[in-house]
PDB file of N, CA and C in Angstrom:
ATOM      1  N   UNK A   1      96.992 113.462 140.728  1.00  0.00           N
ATOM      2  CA  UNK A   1      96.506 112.865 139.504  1.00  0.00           C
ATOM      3  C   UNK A   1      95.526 111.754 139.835  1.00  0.00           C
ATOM      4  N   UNK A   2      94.263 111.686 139.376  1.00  0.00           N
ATOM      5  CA  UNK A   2      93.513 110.668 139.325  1.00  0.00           C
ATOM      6  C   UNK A   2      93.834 109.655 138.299  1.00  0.00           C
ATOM      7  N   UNK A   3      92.914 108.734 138.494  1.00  0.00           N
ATOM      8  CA  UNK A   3      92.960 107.462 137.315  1.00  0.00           C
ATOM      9  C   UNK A   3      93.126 107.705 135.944  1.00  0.00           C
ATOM     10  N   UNK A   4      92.278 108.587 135.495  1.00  0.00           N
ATOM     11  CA  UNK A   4      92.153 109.326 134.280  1.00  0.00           C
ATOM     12  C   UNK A   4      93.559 109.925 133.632  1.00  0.00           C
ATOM     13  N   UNK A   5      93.808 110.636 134.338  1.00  0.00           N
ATOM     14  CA  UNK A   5      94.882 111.910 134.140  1.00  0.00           C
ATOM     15  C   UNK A   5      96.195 110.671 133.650  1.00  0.00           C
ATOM     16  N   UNK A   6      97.115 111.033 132.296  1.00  0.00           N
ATOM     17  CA  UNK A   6      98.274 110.405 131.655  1.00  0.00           C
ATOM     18  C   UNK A   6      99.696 111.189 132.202  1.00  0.00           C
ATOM     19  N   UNK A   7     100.263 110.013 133.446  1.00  0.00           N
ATOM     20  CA  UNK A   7     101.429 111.146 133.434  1.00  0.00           C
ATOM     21  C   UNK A   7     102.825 110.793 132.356  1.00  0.00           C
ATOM     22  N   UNK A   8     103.637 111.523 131.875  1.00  0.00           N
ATOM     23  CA  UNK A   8     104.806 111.972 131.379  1.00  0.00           C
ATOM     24  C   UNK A   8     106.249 112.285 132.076  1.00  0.00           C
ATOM     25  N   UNK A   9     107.311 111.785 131.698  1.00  0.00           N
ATOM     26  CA  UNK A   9     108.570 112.113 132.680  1.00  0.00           C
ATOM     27  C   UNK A   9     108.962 112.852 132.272  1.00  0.00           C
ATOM     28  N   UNK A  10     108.622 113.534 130.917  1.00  0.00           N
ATOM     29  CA  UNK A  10     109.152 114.976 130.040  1.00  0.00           C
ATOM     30  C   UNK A  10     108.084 116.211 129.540  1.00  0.00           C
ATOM     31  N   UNK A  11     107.951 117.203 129.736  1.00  0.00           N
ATOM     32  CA  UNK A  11     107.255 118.163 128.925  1.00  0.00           C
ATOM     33  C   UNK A  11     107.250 117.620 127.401  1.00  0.00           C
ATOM     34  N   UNK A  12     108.959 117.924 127.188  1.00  0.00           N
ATOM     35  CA  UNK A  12     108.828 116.386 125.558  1.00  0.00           C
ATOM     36  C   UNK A  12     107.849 115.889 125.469  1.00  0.00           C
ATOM     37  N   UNK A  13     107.843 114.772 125.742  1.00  0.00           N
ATOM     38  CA  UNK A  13     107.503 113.580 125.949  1.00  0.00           C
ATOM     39  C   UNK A  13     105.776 113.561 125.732  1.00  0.00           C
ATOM     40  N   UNK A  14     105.168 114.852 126.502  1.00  0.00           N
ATOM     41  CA  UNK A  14     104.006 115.111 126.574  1.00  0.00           C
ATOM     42  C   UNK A  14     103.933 115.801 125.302  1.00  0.00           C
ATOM     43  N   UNK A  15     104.490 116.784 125.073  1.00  0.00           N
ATOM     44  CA  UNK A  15     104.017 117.708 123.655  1.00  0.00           C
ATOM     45  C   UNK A  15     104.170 116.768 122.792  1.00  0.00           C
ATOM     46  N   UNK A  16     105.125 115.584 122.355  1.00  0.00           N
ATOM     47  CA  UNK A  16     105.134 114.930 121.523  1.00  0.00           C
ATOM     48  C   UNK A  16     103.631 114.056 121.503  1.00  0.00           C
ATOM     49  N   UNK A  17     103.805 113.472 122.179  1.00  0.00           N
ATOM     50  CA  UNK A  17     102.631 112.463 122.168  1.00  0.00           C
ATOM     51  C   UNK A  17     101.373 113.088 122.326  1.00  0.00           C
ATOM     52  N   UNK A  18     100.762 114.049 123.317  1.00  0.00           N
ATOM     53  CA  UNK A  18      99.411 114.616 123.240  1.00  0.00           C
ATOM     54  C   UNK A  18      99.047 115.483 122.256  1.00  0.00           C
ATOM     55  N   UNK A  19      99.948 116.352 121.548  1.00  0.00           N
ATOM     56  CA  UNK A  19      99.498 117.434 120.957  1.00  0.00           C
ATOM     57  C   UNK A  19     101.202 117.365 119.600  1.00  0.00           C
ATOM     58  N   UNK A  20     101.007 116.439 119.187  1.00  0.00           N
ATOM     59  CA  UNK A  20     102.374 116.712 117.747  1.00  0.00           C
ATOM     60  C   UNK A  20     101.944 117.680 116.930  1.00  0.00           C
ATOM     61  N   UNK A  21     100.442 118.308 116.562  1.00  0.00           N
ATOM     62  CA  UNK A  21     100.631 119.106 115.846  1.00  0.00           C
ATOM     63  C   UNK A  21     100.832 120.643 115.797  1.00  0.00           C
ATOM     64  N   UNK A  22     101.471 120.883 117.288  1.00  0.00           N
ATOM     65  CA  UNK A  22     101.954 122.100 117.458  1.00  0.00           C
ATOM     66  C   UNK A  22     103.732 121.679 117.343  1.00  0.00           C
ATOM     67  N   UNK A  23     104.266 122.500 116.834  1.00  0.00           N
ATOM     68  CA  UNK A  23     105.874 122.881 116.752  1.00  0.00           C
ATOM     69  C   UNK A  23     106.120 122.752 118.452  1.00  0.00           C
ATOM     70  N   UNK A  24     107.175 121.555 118.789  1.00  0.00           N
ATOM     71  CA  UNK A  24     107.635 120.976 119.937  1.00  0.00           C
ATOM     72  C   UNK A  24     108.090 122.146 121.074  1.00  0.00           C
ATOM     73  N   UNK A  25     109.354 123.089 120.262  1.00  0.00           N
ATOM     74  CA  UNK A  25     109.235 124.027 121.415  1.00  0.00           C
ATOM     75  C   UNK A  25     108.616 125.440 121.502  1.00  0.00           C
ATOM     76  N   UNK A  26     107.225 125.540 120.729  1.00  0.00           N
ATOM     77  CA  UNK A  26     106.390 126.220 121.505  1.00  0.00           C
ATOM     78  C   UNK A  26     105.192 125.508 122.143  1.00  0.00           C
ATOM     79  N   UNK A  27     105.133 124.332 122.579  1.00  0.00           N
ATOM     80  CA  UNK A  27     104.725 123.224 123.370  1.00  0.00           C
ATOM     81  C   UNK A  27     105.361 123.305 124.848  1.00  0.00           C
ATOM     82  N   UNK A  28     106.550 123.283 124.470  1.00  0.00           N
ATOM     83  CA  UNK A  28     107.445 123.325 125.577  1.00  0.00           C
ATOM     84  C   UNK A  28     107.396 124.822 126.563  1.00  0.00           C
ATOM     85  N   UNK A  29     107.513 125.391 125.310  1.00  0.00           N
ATOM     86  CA  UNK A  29     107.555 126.872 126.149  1.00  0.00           C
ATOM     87  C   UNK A  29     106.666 127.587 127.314  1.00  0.00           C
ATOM     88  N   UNK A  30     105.192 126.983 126.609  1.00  0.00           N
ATOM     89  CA  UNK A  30     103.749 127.486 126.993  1.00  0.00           C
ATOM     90  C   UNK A  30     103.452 126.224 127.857  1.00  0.00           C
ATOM     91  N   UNK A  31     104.373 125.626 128.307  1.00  0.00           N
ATOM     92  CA  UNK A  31     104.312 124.822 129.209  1.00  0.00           C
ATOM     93  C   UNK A  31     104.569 124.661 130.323  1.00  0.00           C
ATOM     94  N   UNK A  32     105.911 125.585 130.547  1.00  0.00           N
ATOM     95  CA  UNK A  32     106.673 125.911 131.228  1.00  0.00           C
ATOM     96  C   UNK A  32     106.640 127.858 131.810  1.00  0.00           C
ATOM     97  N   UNK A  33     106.047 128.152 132.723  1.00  0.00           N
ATOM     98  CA  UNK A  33     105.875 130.006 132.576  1.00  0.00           C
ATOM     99  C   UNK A  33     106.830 130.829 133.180  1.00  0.00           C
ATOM    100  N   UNK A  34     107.462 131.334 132.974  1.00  0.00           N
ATOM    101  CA  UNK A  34     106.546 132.994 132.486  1.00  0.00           C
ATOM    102  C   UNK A  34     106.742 132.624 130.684  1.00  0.00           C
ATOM    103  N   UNK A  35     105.874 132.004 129.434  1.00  0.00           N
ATOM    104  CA  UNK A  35     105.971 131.928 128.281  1.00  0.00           C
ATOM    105  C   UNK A  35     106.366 132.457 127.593  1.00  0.00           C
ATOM    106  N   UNK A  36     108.003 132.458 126.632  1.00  0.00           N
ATOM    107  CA  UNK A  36     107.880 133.612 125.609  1.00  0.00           C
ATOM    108  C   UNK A  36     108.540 133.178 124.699  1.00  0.00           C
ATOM    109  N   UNK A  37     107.967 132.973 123.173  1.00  0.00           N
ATOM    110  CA  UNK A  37     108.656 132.168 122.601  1.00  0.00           C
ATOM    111  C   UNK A  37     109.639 132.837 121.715  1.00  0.00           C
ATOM    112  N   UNK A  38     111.179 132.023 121.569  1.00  0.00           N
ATOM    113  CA  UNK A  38     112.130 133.011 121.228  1.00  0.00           C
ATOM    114  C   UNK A  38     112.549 132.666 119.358  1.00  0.00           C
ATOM    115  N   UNK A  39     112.167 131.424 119.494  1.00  0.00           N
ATOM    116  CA  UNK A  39     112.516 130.586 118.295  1.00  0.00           C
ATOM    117  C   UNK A  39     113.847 129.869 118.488  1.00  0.00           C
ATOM    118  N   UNK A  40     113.944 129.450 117.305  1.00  0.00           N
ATOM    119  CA  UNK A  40     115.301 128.412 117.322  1.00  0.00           C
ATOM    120  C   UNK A  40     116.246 128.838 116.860  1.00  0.00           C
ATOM    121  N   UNK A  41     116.564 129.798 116.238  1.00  0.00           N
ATOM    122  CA  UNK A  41     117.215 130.514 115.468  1.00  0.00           C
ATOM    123  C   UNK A  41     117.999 129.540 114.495  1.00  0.00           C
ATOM    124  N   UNK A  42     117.114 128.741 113.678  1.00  0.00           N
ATOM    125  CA  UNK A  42     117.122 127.744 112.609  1.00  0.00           C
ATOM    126  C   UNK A  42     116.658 128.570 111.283  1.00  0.00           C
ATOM    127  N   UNK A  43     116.825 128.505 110.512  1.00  0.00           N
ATOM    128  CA  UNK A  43     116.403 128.797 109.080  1.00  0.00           C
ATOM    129  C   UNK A  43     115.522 127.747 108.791  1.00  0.00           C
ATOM    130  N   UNK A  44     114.021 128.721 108.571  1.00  0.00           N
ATOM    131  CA  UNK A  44     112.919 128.235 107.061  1.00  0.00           C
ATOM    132  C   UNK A  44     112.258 128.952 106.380  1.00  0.00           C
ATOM    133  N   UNK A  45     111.667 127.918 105.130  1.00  0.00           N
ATOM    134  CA  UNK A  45     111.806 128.835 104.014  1.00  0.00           C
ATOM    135  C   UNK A  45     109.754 129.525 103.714  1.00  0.00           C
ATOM    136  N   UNK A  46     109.906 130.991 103.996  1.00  0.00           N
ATOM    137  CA  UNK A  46     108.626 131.894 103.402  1.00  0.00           C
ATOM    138  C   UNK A  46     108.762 131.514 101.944  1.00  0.00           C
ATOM    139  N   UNK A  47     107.481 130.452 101.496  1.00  0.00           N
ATOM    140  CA  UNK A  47     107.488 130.501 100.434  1.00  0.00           C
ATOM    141  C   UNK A  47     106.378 131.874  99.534  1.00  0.00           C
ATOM    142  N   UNK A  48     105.635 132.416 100.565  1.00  0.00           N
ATOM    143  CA  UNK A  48     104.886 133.709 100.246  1.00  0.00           C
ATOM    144  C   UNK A  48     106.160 134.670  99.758  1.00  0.00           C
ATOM    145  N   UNK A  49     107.080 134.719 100.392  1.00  0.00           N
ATOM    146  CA  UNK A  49     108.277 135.815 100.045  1.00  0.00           C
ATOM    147  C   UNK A  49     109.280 135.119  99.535  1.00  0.00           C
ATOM    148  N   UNK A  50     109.736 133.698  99.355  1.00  0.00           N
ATOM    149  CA  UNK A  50     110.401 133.588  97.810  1.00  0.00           C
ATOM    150  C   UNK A  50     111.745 134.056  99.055  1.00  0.00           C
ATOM    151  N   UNK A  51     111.694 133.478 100.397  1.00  0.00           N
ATOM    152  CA  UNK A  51     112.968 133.775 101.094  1.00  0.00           C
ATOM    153  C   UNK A  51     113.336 132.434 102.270  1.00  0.00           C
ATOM    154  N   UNK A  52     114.334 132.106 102.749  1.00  0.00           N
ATOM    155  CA  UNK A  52     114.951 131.662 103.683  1.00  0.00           C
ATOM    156  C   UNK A  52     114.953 132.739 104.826  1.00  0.00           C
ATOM    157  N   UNK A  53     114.257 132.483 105.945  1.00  0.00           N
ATOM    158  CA  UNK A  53     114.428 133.391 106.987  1.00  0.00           C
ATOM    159  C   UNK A  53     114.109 132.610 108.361  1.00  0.00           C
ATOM    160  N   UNK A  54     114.872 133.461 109.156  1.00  0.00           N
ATOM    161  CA  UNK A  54     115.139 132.600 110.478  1.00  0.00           C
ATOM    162  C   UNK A  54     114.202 132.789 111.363  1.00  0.00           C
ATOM    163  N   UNK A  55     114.224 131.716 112.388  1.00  0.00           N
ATOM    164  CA  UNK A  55     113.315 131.211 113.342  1.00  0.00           C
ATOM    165  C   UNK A  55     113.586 132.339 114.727  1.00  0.00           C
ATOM    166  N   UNK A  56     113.200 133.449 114.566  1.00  0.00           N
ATOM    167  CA  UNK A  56     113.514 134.260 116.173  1.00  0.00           C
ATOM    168  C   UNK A  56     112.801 135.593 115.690  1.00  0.00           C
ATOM    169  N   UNK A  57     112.787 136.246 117.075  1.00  0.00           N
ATOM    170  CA  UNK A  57     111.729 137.347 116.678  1.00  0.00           C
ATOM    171  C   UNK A  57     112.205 138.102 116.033  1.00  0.00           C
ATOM    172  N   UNK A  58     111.444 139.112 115.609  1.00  0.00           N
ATOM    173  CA  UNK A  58     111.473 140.229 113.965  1.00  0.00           C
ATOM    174  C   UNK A  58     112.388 141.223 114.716  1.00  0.00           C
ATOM    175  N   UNK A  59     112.655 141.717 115.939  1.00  0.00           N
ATOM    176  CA  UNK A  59     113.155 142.842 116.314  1.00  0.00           C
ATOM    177  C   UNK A  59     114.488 142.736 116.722  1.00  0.00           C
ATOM    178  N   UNK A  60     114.843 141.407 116.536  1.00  0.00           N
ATOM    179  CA  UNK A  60     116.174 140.758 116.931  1.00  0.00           C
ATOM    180  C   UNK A  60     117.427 140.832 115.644  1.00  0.00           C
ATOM    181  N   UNK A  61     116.533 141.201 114.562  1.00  0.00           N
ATOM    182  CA  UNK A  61     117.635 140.992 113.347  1.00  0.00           C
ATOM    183  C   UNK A  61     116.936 141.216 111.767  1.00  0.00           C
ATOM    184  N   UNK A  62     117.571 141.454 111.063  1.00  0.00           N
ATOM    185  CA  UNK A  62     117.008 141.776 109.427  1.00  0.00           C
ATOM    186  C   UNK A  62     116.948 140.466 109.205  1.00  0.00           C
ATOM    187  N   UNK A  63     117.156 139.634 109.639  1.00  0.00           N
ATOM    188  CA  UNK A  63     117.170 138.276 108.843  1.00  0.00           C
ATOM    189  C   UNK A  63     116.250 137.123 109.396  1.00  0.00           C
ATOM    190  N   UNK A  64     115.508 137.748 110.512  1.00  0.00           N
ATOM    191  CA  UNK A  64     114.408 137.239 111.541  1.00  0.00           C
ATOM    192  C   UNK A  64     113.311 137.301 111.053  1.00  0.00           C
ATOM    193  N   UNK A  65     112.788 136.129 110.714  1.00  0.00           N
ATOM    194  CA  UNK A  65     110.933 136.053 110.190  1.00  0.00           C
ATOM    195  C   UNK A  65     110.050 136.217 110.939  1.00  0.00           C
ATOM    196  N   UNK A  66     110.219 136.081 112.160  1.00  0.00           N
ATOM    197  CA  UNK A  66     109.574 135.387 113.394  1.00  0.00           C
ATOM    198  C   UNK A  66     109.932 134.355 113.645  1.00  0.00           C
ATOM    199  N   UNK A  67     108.628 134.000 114.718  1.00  0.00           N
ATOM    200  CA  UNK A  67     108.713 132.728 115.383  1.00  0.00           C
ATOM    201  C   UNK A  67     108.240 131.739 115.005  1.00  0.00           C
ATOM    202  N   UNK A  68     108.340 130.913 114.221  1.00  0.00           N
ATOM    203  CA  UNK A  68     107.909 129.362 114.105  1.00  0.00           C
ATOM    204  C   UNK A  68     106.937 128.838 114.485  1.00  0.00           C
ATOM    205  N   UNK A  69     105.275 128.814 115.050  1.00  0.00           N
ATOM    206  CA  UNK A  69     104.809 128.182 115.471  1.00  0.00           C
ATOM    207  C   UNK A  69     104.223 126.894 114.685  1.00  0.00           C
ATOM    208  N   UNK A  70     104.156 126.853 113.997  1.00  0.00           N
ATOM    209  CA  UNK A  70     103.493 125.841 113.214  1.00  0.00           C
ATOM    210  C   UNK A  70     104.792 124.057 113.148  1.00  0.00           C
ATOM    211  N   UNK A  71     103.940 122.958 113.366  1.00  0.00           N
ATOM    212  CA  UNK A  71     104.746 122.097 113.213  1.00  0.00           C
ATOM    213  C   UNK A  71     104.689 121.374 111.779  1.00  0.00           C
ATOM    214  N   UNK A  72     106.043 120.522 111.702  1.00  0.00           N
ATOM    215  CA  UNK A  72     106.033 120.409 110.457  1.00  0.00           C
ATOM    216  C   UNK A  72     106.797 120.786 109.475  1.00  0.00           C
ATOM    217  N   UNK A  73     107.389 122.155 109.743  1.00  0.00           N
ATOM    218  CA  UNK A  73     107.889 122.870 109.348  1.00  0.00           C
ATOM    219  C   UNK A  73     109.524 122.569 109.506  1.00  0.00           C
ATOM    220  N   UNK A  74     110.289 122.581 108.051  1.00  0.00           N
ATOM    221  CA  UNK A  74     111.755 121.949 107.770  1.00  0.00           C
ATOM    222  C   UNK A  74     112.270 122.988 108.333  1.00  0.00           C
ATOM    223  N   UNK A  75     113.497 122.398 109.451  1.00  0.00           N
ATOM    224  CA  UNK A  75     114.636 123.714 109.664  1.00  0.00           C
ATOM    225  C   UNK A  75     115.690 123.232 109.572  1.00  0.00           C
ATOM    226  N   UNK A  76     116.511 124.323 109.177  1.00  0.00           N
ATOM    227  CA  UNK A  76     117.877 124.126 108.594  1.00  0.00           C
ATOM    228  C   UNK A  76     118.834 125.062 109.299  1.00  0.00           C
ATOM    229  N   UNK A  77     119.735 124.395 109.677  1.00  0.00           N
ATOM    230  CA  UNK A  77     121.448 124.963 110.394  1.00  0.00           C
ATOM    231  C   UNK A  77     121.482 126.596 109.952  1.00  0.00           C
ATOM    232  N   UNK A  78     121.246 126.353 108.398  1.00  0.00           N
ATOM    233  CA  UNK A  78     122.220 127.729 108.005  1.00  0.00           C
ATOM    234  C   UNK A  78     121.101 128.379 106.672  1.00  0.00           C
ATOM    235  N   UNK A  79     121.411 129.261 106.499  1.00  0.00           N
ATOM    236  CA  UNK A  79     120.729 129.992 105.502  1.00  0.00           C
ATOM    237  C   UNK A  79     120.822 128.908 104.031  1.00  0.00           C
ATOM    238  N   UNK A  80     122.199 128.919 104.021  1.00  0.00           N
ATOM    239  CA  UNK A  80     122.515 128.346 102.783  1.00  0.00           C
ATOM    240  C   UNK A  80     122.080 127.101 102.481  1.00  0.00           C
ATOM    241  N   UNK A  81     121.967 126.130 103.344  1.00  0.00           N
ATOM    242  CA  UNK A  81     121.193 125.000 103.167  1.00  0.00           C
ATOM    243  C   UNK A  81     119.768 124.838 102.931  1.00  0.00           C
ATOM    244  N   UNK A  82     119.449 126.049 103.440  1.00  0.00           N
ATOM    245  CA  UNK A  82     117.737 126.488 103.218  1.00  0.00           C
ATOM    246  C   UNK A  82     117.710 126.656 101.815  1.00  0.00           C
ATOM    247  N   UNK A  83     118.232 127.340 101.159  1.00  0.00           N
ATOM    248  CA  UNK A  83     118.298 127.931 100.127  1.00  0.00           C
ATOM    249  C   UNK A  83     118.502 126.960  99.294  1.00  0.00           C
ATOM    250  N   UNK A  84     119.696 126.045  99.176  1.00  0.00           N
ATOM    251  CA  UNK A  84     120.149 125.116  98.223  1.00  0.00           C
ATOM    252  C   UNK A  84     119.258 123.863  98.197  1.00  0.00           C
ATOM    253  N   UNK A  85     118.466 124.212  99.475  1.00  0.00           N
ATOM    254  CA  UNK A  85     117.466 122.910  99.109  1.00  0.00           C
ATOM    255  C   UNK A  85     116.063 123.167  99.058  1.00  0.00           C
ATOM    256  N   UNK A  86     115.688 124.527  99.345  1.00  0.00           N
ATOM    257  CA  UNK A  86     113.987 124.734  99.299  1.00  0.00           C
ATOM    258  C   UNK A  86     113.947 125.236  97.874  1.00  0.00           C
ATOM    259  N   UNK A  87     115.205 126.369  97.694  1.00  0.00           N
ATOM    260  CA  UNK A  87     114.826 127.523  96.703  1.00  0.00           C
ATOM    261  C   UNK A  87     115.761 127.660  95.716  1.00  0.00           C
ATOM    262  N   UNK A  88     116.667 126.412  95.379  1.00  0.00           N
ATOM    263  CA  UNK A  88     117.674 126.466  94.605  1.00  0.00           C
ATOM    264  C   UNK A  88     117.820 127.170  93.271  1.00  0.00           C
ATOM    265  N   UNK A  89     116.384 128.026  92.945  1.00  0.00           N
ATOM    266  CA  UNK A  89     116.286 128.968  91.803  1.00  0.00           C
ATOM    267  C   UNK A  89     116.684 129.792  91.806  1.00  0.00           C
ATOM    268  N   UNK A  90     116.335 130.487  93.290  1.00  0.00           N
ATOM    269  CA  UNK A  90     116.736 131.500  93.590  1.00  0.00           C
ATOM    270  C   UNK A  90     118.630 132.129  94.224  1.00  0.00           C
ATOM    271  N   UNK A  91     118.960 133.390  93.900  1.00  0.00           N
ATOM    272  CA  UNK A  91     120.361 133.217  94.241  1.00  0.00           C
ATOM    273  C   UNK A  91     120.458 133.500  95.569  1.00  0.00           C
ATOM    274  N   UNK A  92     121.903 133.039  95.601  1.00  0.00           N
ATOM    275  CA  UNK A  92     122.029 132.715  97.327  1.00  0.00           C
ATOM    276  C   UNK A  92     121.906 134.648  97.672  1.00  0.00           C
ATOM    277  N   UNK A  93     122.076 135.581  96.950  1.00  0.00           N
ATOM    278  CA  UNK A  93     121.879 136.820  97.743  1.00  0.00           C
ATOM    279  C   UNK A  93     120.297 137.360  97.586  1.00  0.00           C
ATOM    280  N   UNK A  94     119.659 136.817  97.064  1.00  0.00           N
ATOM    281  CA  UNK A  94     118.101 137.276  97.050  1.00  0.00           C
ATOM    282  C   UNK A  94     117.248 136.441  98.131  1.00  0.00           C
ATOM    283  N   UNK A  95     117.866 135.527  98.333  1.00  0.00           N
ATOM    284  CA  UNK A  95     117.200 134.063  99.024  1.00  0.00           C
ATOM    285  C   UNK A  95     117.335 134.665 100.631  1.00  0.00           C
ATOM    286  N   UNK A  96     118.075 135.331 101.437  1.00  0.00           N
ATOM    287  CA  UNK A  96     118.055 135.378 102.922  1.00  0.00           C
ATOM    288  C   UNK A  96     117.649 137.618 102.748  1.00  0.00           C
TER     289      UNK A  96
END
């Protein structure tokens, strides 16, 4: 590292501070190789589809949106909390 160059004691630490507006662990991920991002398997809410759907890839489950890249983005424990707080119009069996 030259003069220039900012070092970090965390990948954290770095994705946070150089680049916050990517989602932390696909910062982390593409940071670290062979890259593949799996998600968090957190619930958030597609407001294009009027659904709660989870953070992991599409081939992993009916209830898998994908992957998360975007930061910013609210995640939630459980379906139901997604629901009762993004989409509380909607019923809890249309919502996931």
């Amino acid at each position: 590292a030259d003069g220039s160059d900012v070092l970090f004691t965390s990948v954290e630490e770095c994705c946070t501070t150089m680049v916050p507006w990517i989602a932390k662990h696909i910062c982390v991920g593409e940071s670290s190789p062979p890259y593949q991002a799996t998600g968090t398997g957190k619930w958030y809410v597609s407001y294009f589809n009027q659904k709660c759907i989870k953070d992991c890839l599409v081939e992993e489950s009916p209830s898998c949106g994908g992957v998360n890249t975007e930061s910013g983005v609210e995640m939630f424990a459980s379906s139901q909390a997604c629901c009762s707080t993004r989409l509380w119009w909607v019923g809890q069996e249309d919502c996931t």
